[in-house]
Protein backbone atom coordinates (compact mmCIF):
# COMPACT_ATOMS: atom_id res chain seq x y z
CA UNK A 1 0.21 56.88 16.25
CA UNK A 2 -2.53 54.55 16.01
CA UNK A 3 -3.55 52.42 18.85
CA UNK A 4 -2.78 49.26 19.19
CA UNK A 5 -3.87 46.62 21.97
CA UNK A 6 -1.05 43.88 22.74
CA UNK A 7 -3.68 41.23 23.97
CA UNK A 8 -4.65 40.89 20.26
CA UNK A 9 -1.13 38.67 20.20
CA UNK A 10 -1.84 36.32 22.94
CA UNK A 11 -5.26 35.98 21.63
CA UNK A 12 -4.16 34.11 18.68
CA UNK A 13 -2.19 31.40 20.14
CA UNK A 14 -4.64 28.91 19.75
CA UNK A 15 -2.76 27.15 23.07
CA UNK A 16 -5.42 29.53 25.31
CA UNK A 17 -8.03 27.62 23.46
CA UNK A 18 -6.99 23.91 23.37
CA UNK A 19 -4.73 21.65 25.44
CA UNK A 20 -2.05 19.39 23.57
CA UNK A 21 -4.54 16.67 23.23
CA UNK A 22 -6.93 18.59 21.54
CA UNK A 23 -5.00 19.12 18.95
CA UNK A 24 -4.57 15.91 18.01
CA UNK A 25 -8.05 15.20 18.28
CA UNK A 26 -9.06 17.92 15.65
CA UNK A 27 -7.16 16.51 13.55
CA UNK A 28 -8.35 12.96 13.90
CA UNK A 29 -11.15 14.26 12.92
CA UNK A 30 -10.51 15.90 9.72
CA UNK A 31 -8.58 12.68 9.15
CA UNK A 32 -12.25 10.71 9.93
CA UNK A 33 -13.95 12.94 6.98
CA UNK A 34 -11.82 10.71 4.29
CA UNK A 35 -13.02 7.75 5.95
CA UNK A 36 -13.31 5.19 2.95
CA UNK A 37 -12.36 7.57 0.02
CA UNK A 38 -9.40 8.52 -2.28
CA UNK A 39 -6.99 5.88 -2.28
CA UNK A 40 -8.83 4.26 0.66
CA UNK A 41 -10.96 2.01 -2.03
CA UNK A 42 -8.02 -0.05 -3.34
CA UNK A 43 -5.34 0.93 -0.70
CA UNK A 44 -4.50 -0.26 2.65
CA UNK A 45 -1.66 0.81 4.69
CA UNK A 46 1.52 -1.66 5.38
CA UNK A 47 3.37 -1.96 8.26
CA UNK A 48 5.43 1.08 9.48
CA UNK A 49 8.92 0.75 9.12
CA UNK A 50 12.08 2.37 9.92
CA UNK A 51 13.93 2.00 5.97
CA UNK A 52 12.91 4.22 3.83
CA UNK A 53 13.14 1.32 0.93
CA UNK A 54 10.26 -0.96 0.32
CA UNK A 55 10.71 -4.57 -1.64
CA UNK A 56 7.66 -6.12 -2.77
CA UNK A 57 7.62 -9.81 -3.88
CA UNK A 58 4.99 -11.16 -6.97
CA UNK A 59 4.24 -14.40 -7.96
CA UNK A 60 4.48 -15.53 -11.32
CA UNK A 61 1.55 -17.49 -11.36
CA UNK A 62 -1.92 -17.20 -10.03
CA UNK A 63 -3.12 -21.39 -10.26
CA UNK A 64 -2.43 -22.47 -7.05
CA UNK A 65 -2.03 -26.17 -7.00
CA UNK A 66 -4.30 -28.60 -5.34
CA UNK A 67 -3.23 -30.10 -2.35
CA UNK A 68 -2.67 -34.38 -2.83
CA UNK A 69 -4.32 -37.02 -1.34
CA UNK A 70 -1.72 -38.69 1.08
CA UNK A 71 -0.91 -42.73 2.00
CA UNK A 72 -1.31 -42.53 6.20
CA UNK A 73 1.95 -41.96 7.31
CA UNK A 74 3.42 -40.12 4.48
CA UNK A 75 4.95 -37.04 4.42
CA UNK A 76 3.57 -33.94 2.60
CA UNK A 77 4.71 -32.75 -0.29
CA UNK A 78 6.80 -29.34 -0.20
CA UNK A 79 5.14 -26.82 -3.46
CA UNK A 80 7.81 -25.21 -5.40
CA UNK A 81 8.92 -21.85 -4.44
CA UNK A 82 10.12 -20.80 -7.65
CA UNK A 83 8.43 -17.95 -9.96
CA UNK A 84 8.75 -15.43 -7.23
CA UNK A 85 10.14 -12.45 -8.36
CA UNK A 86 11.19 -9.32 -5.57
CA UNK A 87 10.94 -5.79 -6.82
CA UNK A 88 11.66 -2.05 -4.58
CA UNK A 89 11.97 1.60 -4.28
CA UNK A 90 12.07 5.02 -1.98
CA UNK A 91 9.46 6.13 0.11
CA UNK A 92 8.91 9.89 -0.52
CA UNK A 93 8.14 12.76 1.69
CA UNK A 94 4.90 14.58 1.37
CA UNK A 95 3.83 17.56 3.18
CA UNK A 96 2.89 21.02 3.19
CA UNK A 97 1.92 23.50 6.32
CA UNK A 98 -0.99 26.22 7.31
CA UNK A 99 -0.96 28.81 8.99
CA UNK A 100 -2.66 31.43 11.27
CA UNK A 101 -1.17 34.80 11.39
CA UNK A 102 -1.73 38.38 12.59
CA UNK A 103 -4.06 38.80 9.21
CA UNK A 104 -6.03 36.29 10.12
CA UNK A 105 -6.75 37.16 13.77
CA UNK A 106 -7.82 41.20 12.81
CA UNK A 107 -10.20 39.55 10.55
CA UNK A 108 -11.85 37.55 12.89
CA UNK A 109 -11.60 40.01 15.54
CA UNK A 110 -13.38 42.23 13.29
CA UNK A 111 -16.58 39.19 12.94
CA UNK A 112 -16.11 38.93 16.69
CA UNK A 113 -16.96 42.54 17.50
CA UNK A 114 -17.42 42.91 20.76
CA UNK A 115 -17.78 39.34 22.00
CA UNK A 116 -15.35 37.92 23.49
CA UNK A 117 -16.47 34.16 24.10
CA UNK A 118 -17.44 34.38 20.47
CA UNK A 119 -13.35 35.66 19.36
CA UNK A 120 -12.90 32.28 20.95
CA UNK A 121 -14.91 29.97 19.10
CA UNK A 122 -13.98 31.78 15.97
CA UNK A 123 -10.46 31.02 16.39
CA UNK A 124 -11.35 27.14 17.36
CA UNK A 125 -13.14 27.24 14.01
CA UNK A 126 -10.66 28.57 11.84
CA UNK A 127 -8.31 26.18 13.62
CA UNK A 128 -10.40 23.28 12.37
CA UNK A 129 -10.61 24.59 8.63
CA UNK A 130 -6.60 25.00 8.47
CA UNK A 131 -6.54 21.31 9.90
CA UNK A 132 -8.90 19.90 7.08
CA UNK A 133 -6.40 21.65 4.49
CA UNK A 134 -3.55 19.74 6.15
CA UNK A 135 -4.69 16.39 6.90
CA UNK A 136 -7.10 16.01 3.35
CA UNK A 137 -4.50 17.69 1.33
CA UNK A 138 -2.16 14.19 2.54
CA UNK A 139 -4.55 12.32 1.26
CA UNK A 140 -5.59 13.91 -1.88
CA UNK A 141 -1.65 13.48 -2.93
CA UNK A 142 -1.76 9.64 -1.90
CA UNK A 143 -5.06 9.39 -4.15
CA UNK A 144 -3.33 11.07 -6.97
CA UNK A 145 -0.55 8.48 -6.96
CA UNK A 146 -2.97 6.07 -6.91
CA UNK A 147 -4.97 6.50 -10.08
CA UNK A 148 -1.60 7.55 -12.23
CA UNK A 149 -0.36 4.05 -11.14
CA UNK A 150 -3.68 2.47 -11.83
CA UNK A 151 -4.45 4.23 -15.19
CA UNK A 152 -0.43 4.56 -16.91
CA UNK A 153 1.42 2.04 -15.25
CA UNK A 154 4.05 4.56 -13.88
CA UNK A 155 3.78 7.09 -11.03
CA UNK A 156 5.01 10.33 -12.67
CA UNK A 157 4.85 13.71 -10.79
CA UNK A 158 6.49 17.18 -10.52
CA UNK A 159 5.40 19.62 -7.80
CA UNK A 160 6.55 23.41 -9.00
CA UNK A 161 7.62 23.72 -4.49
CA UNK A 162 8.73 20.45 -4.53
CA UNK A 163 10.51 17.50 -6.08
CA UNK A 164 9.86 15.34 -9.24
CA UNK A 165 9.17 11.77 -8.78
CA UNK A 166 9.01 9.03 -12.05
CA UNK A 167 8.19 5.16 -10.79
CA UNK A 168 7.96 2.68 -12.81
CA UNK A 169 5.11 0.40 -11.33
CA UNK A 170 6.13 -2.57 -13.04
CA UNK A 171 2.91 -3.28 -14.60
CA UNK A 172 3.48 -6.36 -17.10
CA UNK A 173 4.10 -4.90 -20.84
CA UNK A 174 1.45 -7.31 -21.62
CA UNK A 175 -0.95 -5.82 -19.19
CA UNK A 176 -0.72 -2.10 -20.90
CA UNK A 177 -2.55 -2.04 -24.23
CA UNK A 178 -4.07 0.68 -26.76
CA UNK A 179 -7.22 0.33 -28.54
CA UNK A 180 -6.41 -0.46 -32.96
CA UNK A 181 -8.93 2.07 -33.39
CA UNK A 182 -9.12 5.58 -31.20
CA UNK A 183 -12.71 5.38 -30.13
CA UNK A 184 -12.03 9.27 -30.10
CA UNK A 185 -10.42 12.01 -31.96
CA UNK A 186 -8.58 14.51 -29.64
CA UNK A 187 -7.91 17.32 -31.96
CA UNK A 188 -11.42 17.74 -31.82
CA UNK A 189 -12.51 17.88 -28.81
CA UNK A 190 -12.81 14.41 -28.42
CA UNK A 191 -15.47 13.78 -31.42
CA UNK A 192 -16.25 10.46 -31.50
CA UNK A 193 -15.45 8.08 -33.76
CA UNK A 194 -17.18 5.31 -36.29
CA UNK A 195 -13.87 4.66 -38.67
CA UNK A 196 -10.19 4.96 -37.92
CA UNK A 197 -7.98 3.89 -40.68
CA UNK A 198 -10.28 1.49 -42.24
CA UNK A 199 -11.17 -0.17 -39.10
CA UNK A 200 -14.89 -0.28 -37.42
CA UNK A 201 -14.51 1.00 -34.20
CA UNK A 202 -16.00 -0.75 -31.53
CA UNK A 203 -15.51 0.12 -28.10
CA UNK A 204 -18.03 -2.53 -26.53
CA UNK A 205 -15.85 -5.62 -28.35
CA UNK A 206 -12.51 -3.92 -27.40
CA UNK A 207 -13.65 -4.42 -23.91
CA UNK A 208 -15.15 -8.07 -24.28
CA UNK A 209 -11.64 -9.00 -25.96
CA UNK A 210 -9.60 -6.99 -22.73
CA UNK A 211 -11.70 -9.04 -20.19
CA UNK A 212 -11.12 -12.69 -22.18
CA UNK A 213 -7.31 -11.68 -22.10
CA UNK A 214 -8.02 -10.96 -18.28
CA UNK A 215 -9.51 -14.51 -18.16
CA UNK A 216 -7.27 -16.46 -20.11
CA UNK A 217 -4.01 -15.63 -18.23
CA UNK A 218 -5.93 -15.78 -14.91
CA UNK A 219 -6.33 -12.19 -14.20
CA UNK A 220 -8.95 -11.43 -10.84
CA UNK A 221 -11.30 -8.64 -11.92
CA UNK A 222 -14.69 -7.44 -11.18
CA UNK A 223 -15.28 -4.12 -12.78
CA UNK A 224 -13.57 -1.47 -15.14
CA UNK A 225 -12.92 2.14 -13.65
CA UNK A 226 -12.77 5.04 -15.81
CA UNK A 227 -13.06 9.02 -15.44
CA UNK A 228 -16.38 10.48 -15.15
CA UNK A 229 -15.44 12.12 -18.84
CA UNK A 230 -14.79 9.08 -20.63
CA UNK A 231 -17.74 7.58 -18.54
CA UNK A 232 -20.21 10.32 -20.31
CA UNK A 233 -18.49 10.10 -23.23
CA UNK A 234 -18.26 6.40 -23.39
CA UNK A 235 -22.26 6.01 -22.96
CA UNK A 236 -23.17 8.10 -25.71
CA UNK A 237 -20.74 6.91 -28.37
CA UNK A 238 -22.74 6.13 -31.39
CA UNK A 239 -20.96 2.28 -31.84
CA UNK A 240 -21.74 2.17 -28.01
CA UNK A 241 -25.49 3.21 -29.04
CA UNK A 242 -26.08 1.17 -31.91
CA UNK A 243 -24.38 -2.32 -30.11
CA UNK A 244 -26.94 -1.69 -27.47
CA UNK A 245 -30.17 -1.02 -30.09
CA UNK A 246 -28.67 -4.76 -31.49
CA UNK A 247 -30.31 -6.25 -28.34
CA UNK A 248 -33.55 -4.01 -28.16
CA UNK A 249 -36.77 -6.47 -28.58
CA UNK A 250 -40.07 -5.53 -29.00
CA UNK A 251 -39.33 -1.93 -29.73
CA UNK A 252 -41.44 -0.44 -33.02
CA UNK A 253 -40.16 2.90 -32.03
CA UNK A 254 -36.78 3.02 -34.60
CA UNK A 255 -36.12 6.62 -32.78
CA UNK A 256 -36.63 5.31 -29.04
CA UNK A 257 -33.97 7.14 -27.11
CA UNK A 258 -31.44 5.16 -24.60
CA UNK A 259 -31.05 6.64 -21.60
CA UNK A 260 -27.88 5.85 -19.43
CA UNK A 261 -29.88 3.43 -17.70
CA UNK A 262 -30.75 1.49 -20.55
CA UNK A 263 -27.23 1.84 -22.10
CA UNK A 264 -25.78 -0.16 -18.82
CA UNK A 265 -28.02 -2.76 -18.45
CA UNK A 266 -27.67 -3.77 -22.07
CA UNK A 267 -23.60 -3.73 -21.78
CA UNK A 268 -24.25 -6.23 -18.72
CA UNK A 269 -25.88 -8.24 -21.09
CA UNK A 270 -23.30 -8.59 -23.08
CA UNK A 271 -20.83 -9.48 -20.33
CA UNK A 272 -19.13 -6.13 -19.84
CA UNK A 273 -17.93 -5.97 -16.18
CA UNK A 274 -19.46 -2.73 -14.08
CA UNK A 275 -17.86 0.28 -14.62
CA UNK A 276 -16.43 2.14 -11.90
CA UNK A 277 -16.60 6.04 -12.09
CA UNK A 278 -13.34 8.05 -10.98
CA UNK A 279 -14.27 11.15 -9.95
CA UNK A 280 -11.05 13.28 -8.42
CA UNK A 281 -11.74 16.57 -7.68
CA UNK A 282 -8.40 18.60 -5.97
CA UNK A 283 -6.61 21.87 -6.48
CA UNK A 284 -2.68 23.05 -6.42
CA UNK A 285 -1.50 25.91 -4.79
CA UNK A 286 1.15 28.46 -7.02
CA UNK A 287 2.84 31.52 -5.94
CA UNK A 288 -0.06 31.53 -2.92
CA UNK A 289 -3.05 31.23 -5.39
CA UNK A 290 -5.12 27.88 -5.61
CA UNK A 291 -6.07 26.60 -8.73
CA UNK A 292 -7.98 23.32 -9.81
CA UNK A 293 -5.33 20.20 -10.47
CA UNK A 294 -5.90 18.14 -13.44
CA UNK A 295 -7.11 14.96 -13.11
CA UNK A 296 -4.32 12.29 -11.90
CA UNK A 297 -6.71 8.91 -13.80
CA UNK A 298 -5.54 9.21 -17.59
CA UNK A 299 -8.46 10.46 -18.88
CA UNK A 300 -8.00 8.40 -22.44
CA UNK A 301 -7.23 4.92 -20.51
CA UNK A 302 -9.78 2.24 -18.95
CA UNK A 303 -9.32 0.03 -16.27
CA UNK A 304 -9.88 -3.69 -15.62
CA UNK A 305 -9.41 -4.62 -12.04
CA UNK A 306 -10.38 -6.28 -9.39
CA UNK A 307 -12.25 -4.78 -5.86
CA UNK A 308 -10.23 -4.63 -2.48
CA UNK A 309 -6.68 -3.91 -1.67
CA UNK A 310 -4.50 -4.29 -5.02
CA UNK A 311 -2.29 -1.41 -3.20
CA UNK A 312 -0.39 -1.27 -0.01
CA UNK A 313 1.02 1.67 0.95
CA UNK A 314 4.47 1.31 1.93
CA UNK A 315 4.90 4.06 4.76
CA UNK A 316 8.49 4.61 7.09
CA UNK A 317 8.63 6.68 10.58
CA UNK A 318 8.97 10.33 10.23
CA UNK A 319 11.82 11.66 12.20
CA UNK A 320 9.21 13.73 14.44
CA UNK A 321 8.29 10.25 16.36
CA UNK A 322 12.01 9.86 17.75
CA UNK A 323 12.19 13.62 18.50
CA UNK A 324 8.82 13.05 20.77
CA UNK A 325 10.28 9.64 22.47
CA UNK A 326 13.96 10.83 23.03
CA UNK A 327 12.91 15.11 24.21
CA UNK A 328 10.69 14.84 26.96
CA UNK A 329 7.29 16.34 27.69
CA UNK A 330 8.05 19.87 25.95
CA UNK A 331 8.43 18.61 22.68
CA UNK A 332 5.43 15.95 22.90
CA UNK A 333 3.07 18.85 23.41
CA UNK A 334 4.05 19.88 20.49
CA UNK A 335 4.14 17.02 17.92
CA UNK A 336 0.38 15.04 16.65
CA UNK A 337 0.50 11.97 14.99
CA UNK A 338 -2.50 11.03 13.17
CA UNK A 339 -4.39 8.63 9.66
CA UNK A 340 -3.37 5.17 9.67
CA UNK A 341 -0.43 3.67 11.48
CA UNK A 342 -0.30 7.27 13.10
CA UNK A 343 1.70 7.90 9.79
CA UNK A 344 0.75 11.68 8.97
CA UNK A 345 3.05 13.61 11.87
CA UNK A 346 2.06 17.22 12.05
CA UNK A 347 4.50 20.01 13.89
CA UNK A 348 2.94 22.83 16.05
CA UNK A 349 5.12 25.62 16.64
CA UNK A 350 4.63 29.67 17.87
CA UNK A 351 6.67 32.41 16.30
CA UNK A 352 6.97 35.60 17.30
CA UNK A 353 8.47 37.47 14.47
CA UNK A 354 5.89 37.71 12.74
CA UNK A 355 3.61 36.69 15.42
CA UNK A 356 1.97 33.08 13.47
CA UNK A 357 1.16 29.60 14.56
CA UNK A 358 2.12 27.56 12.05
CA UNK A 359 1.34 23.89 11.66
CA UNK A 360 3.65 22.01 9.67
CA UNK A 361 2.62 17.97 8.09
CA UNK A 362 4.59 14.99 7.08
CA UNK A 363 4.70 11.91 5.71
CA UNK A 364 6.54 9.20 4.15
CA UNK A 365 4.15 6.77 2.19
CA UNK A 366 4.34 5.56 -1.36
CA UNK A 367 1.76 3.15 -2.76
CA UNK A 368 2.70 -0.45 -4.33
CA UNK A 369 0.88 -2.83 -6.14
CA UNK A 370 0.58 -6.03 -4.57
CA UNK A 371 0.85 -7.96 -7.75
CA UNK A 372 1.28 -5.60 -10.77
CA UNK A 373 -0.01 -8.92 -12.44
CA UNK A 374 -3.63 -8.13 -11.43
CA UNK A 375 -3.88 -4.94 -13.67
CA UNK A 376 -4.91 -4.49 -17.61
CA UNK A 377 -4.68 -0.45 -18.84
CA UNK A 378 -6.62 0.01 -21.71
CA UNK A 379 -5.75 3.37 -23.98
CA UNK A 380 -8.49 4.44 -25.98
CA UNK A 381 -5.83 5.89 -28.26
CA UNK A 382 -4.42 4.04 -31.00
CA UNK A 383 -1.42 6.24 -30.94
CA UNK A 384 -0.63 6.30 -27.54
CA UNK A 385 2.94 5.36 -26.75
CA UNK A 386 3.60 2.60 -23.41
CA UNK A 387 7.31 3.50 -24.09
CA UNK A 388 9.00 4.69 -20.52
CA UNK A 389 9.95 8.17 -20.63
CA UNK A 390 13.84 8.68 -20.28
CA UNK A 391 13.29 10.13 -16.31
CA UNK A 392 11.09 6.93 -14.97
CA UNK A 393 13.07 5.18 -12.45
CA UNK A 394 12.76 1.20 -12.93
CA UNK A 395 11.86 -0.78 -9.79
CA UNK A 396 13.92 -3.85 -9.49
């Protein structure tokens, strides 16, 4: 019977290692290493609340009026509150856990060999590794909500250990338009195009027209966001190449090639808003086996929008916080709560059989526009269809 030594057990639990606080703090710090990323460019968190409904209010139009020049004495006028229109939904659960199990402590006592002070910072370390997986992997699902919303209009997800979710985002119909001519053909592999159905296409005027629509009904923007696909595909379209040569002076060279650079300074010139690159990079996990996700931005749409917050994210109290103010001490030790508003609530428990430490994460977020008004989608597909697919759920 092979030997076996019993303090391998009580090595693992990673409570030798690190008191109750510094739990917490490891994970504030994988929490720090998304500072100002993800959805954190257009996103802020709201208030924490206790509903798990959100309502939302929009304005119907953006001209504020100008204030009036008053007779001394006289009273001010009261602005109509009419055109305000209120619109809701669920907060959803994320969340997923990590692990560290008998497995992983034989490995590392095998890189420890021999040192003991060293078994310790190895387990520290692969403490801090399961805690990036946790805390980023909140985020990266935020994020992904994010740029569907931003790029289709609608939230629409399905997790294969999970639940589906379809949200309407109430994006005007208005706001969501396709391109008369597909600047691309999909069937093979995305060629681009100089003709579709008789029409020129011209992906530097279907931009100048979305931004004048953006102007005329008062829409705030400041730059166009896009994946970093279309992006490279976008600056070497031909109509894209040849708009650009239209404004070339002084150059005998009829084969001069334009370099990105070049491309993007001559767009500016002819008022095209900066572009924006989306670049999402995260991976799924089925049957145990990661595997790179597809990109959430709509790879055939472009953005027009404006910089800042045009999301909130509408976030509730996970059930964890009342367990930790109504148990006592025990249970405090073993609850974090961490990210903005202390939202993200992670679980630390022991189990015996099978000896693991497993760390468990929640939260309830969803993001909402704060005025689906302040949007325009752009599909560079001439075929693509805005019509809501029969499992969207319809904020009202």
């Amino acid at each position: 019977m092979a030997n076996r030594s019993y303090d391998l057990y009580g090595a693992l639990d990673l409570r030798r290692y690190l008191a109750p606080e510094d739990f917490k703090t490891i994970f504030d710090l994988s929490n720090d290493k998304y500072n100002g990323k993800g959805w954190q460019v257009c996103a802020s968190f709201d208030q924490k609340q206790l509903s798990r409904v959100w309502a939302n209010n929009v304005k119907d139009s953006q001209i504020i009026p100008k204030a009036s020049t008053l007779a001394v004495g006289a009273n001010k006028p009261i602005r109509s509150t009419n055109g305000w229109k209120f619109y809701g939904g669920n907060i959803f659960k994320i969340g997923h856990a990590t692990k560290l199990d008998e497995d992983d402590l034989l490995k590392l006592q095998e890189l420890a060999a021999n040192d003991n002070g060293r078994m310790a910072r190895l387990i520290i370390d692969a403490f801090i590794t399961r805690s990036d997986e946790l805390i980023i992997g909140m985020h990266n699902k935020l994020t992904s909500w994010v740029n569907k919303a931003k790029s289709t209009g609608l939230i629409v997800d399905s997790d294969v250990d999970g639940i589906s979710v379809g949200v309407d985002m109430n994006v005007p119909a208005e706001n969501k338009k396709a391109t008369k001519a597909s600047w691309f053909d999909k069937s093979q592999n995305y060629k681009p195009l100089e003709n579709y159905n008789g029409s020129v296409v011209d992906p530097v005027e279907d931009m100048l027209e979305l931004q004048k629509f953006a102007d005329d009904n008062n829409i705030p923007y400041d730059h166009w966001e896009m994946t970093k696909a279309m992006y490279d595909r976008f600056v070497k379209h031909p109509a894209v190449i040849a708009k650009c040569r239209n404004r070339l002076t002084n150059v005998t060279n009829a084969t001069y090639a334009l370099v990105e650079a070049d491309v993007m300074s001559l767009l500016h010139g002819y008022g095209i808003a900066p572009i924006v690159i989306v670049d999402e990079k995260t991976c799924k996990e089925i049957d145990g086996i990661a595997q790179v996700d597809t990109e959430s931005f709509d790879s055939d749409a472009v953005v027009l929008c404006q910089s800042g917050d045009i999301f909130s994210i509408k976030n509730a109290c996970s059930v964890y916080e009342e367990r930790v103010k109504n148990g006592g001490q025990s249970p405090a030790a073993q609850y974090s709560f961490v990210g903005e508003n202390n939202a993200i609530a992670i679980l630390n428990t022991w189990e015996e059989r099978p000896i693991q430490n497993i760390f468990e994460s929640e939260l309830w977020a969803f993001p909402v526009f704060n005025n689906p008004k302040n949007i325009v989608i752009l599909n560079t597909q001439a075929t693509h269809s805005w019509t809501l697919p029969s499992n969207i759920y319809v904020n009202e």
